[in-house]
Protein backbone atom coordinates (compact mmCIF):
# COMPACT_ATOMS: atom_id res chain seq x y z
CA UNK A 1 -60.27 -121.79 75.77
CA UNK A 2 -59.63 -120.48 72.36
CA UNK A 3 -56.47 -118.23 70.91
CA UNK A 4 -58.16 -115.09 71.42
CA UNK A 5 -58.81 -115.89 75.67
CA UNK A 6 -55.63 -116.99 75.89
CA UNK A 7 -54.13 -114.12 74.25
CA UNK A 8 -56.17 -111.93 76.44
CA UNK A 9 -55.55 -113.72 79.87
CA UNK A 10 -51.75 -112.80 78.90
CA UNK A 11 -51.94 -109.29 78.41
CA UNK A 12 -53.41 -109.32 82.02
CA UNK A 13 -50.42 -111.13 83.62
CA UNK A 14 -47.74 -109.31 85.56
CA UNK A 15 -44.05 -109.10 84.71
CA UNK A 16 -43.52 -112.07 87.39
CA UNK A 17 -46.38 -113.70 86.11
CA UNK A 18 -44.86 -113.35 82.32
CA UNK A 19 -41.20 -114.73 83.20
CA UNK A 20 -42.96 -117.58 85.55
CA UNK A 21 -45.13 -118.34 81.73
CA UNK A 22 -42.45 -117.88 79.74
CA UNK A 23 -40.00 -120.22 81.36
CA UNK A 24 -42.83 -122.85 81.57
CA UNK A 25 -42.73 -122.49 78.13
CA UNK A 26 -39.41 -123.09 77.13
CA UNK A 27 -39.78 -126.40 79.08
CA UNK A 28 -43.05 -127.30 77.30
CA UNK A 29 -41.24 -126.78 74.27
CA UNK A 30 -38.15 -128.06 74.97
CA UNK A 31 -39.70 -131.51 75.97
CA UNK A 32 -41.62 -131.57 72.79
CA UNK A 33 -38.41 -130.90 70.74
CA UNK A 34 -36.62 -134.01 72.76
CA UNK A 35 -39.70 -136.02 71.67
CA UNK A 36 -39.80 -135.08 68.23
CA UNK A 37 -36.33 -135.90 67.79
CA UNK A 38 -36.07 -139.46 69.33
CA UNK A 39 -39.49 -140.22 67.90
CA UNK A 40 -37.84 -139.81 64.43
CA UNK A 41 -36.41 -142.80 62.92
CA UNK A 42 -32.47 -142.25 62.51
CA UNK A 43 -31.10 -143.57 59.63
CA UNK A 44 -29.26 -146.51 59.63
CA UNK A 45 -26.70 -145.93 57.15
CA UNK A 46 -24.95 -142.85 56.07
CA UNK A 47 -22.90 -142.87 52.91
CA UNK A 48 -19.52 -141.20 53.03
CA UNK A 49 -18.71 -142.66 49.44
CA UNK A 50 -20.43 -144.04 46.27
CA UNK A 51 -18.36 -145.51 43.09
CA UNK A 52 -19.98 -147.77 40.13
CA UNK A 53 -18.48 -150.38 38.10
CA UNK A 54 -19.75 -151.99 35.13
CA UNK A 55 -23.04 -152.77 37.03
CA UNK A 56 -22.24 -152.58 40.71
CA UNK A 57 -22.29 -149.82 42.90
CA UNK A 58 -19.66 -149.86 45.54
CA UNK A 59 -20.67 -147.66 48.86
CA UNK A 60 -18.30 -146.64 51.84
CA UNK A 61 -20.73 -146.49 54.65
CA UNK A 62 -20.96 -145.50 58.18
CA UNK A 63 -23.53 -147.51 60.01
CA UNK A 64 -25.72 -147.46 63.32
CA UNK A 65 -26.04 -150.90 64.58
CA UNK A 66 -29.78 -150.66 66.46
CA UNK A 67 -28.41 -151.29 69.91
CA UNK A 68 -30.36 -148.97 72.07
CA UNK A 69 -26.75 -147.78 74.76
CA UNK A 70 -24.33 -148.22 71.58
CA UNK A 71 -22.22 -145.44 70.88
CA UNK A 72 -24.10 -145.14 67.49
CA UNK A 73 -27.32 -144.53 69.25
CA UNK A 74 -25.70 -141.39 70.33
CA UNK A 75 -24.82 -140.52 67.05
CA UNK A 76 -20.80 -141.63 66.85
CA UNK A 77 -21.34 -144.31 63.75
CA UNK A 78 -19.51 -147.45 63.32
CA UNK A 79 -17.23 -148.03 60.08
CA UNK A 80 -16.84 -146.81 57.70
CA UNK A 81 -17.36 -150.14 55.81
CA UNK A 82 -17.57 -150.83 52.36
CA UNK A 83 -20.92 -152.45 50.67
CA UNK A 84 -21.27 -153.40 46.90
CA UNK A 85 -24.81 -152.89 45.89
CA UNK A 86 -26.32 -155.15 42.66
CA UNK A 87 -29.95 -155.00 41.28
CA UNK A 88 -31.25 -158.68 40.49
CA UNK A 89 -34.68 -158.36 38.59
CA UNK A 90 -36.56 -155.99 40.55
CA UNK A 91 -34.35 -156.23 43.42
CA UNK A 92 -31.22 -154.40 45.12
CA UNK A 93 -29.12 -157.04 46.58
CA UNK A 94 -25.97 -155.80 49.13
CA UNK A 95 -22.96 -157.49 50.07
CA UNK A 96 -20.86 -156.72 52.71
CA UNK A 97 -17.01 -156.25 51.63
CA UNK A 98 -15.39 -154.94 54.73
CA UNK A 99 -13.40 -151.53 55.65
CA UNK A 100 -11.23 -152.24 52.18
CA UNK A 101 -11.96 -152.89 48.55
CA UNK A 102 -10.20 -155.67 47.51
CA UNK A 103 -7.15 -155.11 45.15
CA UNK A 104 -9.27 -155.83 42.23
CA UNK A 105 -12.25 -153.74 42.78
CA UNK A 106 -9.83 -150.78 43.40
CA UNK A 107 -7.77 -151.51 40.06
CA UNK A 108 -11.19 -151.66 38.00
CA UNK A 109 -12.51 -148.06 39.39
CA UNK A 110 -8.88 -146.58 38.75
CA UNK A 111 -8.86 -148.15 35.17
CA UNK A 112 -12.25 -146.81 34.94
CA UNK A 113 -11.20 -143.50 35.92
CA UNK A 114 -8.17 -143.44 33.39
CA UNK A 115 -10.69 -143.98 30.62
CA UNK A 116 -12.96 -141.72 31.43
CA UNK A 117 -9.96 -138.21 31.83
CA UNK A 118 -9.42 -139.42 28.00
């Protein structure tokens, strides 16, 4: 059956008929929207903050862990945590830091910051 029948075999449907199509509809539809959704990879990380020193990026990050009945799966995202982020040759190597920059770190970007307002 192409467009145009089905089109047609509509317009010869009661009201009842209509409102008995229409909510089968919004089911059909709904399911595919459910499917569409989980099918989608989530992404793992989202960034809440980015600063760069010298050559490393430092990145406050709320993560999803992979467990399929974690609360992350369900979209409530663990951390945040902070990551530094260094490329080595043609490669972006990450370290985990933890939910605080150390002392350092944190005096570099605000000396950083100082230089840059002058």
């Amino acid at each position: 059956m192409n467009s145009l029948q089905i089109k047609q075999a509509v317009q010869r449907l009661s009201l009842a008929q209509l409102r008995r199509l229409d909510d089968w509809l919004h089911g059909v539809i709904q399911k595919a929207e459910e499917s569409a959704r989980t099918a989608r990879p989530q992404s793992r990380k989202q960034i809440v903050e980015e600063r760069t020193v010298e050559n490393q990026t430092y990145r406050l990050e709320m993560i999803r862990c992979g467990k399929e009945k974690c609360k992350c799966a369900r979209g409530e995202l663990h951390g945040p945590y902070w990551y530094s982020y260094t490329r080595v040759k043609d490669k972006i190597k990450s370290q985990y830091i933890g939910k605080k920059l150390p002392h350092k770190i944190e005096k570099q970007m605000k000396n950083k910051q100082e230089e840059s307002e002058q």
